[in-house]
PDB file of N, CA and C in Angstrom:
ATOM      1  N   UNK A   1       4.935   8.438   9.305  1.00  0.00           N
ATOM      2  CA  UNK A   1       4.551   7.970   7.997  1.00  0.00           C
ATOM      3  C   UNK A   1       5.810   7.589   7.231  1.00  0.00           C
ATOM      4  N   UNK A   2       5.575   6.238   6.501  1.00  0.00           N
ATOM      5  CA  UNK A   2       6.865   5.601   5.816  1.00  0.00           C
ATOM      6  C   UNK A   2       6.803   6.407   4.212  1.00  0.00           C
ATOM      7  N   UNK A   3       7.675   6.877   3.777  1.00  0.00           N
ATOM      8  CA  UNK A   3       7.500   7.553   2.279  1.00  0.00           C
ATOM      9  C   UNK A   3       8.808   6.771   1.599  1.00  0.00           C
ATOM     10  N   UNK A   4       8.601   5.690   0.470  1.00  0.00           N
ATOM     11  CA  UNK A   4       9.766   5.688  -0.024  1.00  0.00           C
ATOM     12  C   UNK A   4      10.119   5.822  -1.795  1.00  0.00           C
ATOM     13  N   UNK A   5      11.237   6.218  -2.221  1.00  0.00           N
ATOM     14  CA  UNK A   5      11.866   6.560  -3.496  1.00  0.00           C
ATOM     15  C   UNK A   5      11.905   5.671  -4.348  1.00  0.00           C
ATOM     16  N   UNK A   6      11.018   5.349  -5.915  1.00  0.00           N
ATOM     17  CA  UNK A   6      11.226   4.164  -6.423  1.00  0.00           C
ATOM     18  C   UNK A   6      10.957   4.901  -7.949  1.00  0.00           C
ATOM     19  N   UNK A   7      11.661   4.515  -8.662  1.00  0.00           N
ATOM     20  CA  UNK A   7      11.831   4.853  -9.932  1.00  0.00           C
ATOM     21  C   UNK A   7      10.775   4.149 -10.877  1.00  0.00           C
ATOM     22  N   UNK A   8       9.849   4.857 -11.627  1.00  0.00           N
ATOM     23  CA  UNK A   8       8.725   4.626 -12.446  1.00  0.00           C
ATOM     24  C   UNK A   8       8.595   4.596 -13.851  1.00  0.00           C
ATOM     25  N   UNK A   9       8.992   3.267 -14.234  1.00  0.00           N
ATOM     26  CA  UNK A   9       8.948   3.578 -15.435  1.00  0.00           C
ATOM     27  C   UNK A   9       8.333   4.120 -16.777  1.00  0.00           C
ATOM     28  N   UNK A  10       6.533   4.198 -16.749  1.00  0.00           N
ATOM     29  CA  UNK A  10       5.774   4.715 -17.161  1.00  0.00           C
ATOM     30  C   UNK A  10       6.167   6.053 -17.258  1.00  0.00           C
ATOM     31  N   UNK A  11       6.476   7.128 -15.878  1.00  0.00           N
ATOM     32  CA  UNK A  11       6.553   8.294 -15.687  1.00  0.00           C
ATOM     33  C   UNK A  11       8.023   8.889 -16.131  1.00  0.00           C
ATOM     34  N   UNK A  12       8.988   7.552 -16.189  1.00  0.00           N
ATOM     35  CA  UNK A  12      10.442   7.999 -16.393  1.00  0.00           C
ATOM     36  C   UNK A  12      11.028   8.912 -15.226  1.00  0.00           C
ATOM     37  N   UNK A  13      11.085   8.750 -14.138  1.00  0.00           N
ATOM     38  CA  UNK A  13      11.267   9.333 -13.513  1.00  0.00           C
ATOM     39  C   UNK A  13      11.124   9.017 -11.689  1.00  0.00           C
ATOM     40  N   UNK A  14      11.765   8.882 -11.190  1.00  0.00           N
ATOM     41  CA  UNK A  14      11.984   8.648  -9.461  1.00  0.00           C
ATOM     42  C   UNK A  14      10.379   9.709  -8.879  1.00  0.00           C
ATOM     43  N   UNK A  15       9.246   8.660  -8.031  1.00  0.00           N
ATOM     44  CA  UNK A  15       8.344   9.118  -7.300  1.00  0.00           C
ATOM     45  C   UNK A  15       8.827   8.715  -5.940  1.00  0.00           C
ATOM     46  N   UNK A  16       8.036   9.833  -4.861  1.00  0.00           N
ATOM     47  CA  UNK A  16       7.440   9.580  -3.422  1.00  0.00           C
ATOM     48  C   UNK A  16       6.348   9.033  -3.341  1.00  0.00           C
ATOM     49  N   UNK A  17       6.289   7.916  -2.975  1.00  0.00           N
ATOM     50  CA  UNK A  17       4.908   6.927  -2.401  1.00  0.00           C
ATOM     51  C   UNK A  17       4.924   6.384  -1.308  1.00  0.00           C
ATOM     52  N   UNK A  18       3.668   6.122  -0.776  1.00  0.00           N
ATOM     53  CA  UNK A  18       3.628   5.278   0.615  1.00  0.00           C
ATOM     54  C   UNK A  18       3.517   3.628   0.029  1.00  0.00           C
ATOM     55  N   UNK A  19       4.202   2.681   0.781  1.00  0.00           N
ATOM     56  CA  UNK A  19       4.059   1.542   0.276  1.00  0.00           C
ATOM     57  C   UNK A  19       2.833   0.895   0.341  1.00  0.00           C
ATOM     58  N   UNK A  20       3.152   0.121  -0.892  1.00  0.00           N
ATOM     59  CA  UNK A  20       1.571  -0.509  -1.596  1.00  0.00           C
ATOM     60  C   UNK A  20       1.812  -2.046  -2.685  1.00  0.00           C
ATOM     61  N   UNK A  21       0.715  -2.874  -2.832  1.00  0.00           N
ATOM     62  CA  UNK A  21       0.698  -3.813  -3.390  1.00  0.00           C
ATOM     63  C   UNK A  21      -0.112  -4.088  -3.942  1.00  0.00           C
ATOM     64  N   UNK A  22      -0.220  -5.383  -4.563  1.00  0.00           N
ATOM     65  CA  UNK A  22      -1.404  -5.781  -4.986  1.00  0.00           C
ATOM     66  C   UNK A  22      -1.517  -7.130  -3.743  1.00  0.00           C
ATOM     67  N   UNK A  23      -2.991  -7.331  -3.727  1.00  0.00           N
ATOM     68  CA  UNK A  23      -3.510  -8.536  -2.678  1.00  0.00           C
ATOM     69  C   UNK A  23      -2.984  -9.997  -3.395  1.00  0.00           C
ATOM     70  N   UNK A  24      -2.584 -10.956  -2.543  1.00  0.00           N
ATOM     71  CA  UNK A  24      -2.882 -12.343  -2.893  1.00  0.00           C
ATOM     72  C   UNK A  24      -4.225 -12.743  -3.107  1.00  0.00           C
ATOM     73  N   UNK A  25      -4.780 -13.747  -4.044  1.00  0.00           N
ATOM     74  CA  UNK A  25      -5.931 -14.467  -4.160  1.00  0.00           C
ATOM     75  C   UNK A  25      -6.356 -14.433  -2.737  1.00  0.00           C
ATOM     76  N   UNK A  26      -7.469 -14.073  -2.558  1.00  0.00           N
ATOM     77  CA  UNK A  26      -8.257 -14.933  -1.030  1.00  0.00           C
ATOM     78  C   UNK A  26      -7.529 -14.282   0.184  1.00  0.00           C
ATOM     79  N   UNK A  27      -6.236 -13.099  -0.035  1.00  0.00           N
ATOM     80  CA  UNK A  27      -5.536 -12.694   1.265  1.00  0.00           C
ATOM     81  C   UNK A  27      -6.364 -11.558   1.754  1.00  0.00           C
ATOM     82  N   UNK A  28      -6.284 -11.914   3.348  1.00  0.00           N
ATOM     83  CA  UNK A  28      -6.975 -10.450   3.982  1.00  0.00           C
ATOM     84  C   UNK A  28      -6.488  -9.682   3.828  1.00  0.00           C
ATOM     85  N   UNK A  29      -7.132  -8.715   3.443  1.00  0.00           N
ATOM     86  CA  UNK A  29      -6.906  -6.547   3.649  1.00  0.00           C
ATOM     87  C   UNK A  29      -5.443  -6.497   4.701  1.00  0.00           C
ATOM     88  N   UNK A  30      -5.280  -6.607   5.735  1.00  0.00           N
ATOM     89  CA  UNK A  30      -4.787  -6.615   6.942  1.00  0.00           C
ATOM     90  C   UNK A  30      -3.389  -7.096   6.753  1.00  0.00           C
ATOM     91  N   UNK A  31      -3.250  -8.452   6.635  1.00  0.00           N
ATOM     92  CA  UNK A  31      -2.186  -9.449   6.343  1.00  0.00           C
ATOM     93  C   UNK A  31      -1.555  -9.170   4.952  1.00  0.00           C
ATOM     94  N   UNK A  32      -2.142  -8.641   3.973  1.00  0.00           N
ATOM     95  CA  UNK A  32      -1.896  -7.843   2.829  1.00  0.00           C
ATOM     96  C   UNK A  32      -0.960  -6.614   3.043  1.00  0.00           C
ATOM     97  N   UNK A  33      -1.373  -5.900   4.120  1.00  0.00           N
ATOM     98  CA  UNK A  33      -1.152  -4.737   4.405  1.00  0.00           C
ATOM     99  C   UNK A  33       0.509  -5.471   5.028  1.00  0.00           C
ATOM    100  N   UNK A  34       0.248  -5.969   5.826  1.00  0.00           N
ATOM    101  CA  UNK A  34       1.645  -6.384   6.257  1.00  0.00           C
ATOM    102  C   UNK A  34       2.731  -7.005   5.757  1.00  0.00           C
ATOM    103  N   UNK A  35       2.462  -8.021   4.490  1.00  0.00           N
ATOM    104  CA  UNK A  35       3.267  -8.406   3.859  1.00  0.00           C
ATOM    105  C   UNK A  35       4.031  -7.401   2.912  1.00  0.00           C
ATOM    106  N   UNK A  36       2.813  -6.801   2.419  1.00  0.00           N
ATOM    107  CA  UNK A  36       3.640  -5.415   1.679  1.00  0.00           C
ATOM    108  C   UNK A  36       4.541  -4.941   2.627  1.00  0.00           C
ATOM    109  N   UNK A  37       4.137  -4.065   3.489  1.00  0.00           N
ATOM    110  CA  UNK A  37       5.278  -3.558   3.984  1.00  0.00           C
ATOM    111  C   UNK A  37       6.879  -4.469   4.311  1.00  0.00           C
ATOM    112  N   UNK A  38       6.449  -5.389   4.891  1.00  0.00           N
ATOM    113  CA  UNK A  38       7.445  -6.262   4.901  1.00  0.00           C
ATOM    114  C   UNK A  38       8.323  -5.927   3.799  1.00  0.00           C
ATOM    115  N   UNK A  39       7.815  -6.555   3.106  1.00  0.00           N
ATOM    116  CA  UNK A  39       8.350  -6.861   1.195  1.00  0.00           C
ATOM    117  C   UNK A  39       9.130  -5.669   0.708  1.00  0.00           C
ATOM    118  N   UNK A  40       8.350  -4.869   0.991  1.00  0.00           N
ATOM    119  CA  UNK A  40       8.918  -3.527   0.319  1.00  0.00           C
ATOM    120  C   UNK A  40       9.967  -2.720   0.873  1.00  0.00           C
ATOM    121  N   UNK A  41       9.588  -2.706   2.295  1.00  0.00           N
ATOM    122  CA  UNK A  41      10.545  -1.840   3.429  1.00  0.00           C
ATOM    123  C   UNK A  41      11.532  -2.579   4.091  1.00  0.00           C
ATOM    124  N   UNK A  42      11.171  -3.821   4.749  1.00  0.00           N
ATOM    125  CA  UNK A  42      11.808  -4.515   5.216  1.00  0.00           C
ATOM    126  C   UNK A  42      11.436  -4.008   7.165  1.00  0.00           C
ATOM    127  N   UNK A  43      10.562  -3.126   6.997  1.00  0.00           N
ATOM    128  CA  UNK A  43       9.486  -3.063   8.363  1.00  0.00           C
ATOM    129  C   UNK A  43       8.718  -3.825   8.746  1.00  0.00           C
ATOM    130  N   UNK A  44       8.485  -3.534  10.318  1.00  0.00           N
ATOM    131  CA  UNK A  44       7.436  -4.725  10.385  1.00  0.00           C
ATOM    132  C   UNK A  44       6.677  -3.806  11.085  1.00  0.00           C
ATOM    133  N   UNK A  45       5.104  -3.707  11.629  1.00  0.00           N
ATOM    134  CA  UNK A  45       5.108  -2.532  12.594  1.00  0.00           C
ATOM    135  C   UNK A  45       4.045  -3.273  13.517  1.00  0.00           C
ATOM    136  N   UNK A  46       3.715  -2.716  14.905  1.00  0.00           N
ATOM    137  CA  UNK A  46       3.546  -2.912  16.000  1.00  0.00           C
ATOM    138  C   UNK A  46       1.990  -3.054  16.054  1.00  0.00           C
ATOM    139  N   UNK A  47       1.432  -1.524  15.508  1.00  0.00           N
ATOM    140  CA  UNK A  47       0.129  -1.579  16.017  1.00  0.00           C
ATOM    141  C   UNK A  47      -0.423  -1.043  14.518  1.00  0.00           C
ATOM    142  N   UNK A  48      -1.842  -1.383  13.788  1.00  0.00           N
ATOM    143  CA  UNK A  48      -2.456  -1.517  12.822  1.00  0.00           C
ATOM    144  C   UNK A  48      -3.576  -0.879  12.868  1.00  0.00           C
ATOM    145  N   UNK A  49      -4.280   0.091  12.491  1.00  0.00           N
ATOM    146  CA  UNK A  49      -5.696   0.775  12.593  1.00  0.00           C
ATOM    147  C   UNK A  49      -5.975   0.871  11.055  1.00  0.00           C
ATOM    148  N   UNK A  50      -6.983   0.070  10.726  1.00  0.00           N
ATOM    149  CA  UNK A  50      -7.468   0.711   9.409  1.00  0.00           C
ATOM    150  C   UNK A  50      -8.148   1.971   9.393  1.00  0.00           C
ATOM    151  N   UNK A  51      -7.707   3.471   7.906  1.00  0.00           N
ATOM    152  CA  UNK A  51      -8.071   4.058   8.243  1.00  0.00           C
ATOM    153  C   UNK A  51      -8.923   4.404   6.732  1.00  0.00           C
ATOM    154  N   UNK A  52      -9.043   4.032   5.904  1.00  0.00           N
ATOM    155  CA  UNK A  52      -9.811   4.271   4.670  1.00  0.00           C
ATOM    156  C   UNK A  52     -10.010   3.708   3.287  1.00  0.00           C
ATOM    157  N   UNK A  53     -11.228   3.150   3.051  1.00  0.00           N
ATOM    158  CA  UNK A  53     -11.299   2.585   1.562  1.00  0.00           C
ATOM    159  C   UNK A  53     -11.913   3.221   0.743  1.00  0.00           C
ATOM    160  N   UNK A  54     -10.618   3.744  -0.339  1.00  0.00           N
ATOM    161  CA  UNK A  54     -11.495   4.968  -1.393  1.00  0.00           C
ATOM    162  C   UNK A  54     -10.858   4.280  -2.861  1.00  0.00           C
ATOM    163  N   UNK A  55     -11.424   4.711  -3.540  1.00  0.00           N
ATOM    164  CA  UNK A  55     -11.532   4.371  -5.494  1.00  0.00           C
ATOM    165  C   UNK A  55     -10.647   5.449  -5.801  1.00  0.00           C
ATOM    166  N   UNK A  56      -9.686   5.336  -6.170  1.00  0.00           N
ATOM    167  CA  UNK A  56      -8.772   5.860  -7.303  1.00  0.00           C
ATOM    168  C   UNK A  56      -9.390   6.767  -8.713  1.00  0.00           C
ATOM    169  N   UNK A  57     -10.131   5.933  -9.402  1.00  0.00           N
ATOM    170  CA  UNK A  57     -10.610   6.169 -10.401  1.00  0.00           C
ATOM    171  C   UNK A  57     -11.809   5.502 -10.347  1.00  0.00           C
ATOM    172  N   UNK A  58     -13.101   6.204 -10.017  1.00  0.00           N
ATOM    173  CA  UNK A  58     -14.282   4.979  -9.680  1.00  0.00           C
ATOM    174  C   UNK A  58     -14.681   5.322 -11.233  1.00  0.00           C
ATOM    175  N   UNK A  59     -14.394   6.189 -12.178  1.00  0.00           N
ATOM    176  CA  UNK A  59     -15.010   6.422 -13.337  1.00  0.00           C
ATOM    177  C   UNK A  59     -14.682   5.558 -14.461  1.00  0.00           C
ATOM    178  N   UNK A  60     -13.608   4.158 -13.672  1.00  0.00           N
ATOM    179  CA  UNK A  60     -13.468   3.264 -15.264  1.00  0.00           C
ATOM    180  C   UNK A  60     -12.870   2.291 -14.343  1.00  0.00           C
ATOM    181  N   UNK A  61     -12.675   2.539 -12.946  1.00  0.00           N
ATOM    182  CA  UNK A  61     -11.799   1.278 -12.125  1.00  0.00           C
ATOM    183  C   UNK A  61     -12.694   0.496 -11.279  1.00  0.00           C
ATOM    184  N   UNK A  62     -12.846  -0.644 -10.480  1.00  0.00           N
ATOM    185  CA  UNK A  62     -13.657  -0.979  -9.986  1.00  0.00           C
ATOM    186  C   UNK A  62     -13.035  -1.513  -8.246  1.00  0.00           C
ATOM    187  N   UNK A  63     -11.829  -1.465  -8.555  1.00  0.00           N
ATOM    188  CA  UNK A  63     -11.049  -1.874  -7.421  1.00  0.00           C
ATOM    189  C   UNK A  63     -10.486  -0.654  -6.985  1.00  0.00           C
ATOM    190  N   UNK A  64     -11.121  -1.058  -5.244  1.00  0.00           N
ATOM    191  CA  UNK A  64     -10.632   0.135  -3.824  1.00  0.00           C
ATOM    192  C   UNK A  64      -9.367  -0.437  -3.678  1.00  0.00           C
ATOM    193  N   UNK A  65      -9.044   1.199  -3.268  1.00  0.00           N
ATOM    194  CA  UNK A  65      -7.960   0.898  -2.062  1.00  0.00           C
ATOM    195  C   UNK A  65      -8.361   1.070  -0.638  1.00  0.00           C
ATOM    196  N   UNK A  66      -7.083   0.368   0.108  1.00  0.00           N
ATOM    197  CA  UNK A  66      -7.387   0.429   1.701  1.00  0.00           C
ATOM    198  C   UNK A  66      -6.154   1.094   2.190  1.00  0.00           C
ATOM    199  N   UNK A  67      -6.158   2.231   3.240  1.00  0.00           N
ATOM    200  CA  UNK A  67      -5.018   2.496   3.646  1.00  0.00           C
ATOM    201  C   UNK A  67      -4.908   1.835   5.422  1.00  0.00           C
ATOM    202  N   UNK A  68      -3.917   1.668   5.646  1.00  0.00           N
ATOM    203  CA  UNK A  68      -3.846   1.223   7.291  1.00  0.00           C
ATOM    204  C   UNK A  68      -2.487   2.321   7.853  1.00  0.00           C
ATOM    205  N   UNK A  69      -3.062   2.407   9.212  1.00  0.00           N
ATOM    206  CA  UNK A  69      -1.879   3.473   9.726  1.00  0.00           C
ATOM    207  C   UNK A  69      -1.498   2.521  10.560  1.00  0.00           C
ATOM    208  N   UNK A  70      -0.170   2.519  10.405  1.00  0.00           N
ATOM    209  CA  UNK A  70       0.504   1.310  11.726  1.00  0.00           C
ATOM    210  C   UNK A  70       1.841   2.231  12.641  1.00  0.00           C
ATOM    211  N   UNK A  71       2.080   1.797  13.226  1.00  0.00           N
ATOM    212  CA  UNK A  71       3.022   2.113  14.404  1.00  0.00           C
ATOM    213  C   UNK A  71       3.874   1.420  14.245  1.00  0.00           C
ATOM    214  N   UNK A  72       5.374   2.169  13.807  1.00  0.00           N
ATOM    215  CA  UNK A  72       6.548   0.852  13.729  1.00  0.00           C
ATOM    216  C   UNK A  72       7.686   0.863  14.921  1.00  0.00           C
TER     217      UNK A  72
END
């Protein structure tokens, strides 16, 4: 699992997160998943299994997330 250090400004303060994005217009889940990482890590990884789409906040948000486990 990739975990990386990025300073938050809301929180004031350096978090641990797994990398994440927001989608392009019209971009697949998948190819989404990969550009982020790209973008962010500068990884690329091998093998891709989607493993879950859950709501954050389903009590005022309307947009899932997707997580994918990949192999780098």
């Amino acid at each position: 699992m990739l975990i990386e250090r990025q300073f938050r400004h809301a929180a004031q303060q350096y978090m641990y997160e797994v990398p994440a994005g927001k989608m392009e217009e019209g971009e697949d889940h998948l190819e989404g998943a990969k550009r982020e990482l790209l973008e962010e890590t500068g990884y690329r990884a091998k093998k891709w299994t989607k493993l879950v789409r859950y709501f954050a906040s389903p009590g005022f948000l309307g947009n899932g997330c997707r997580f994918f486990w990949r192999r780098v």
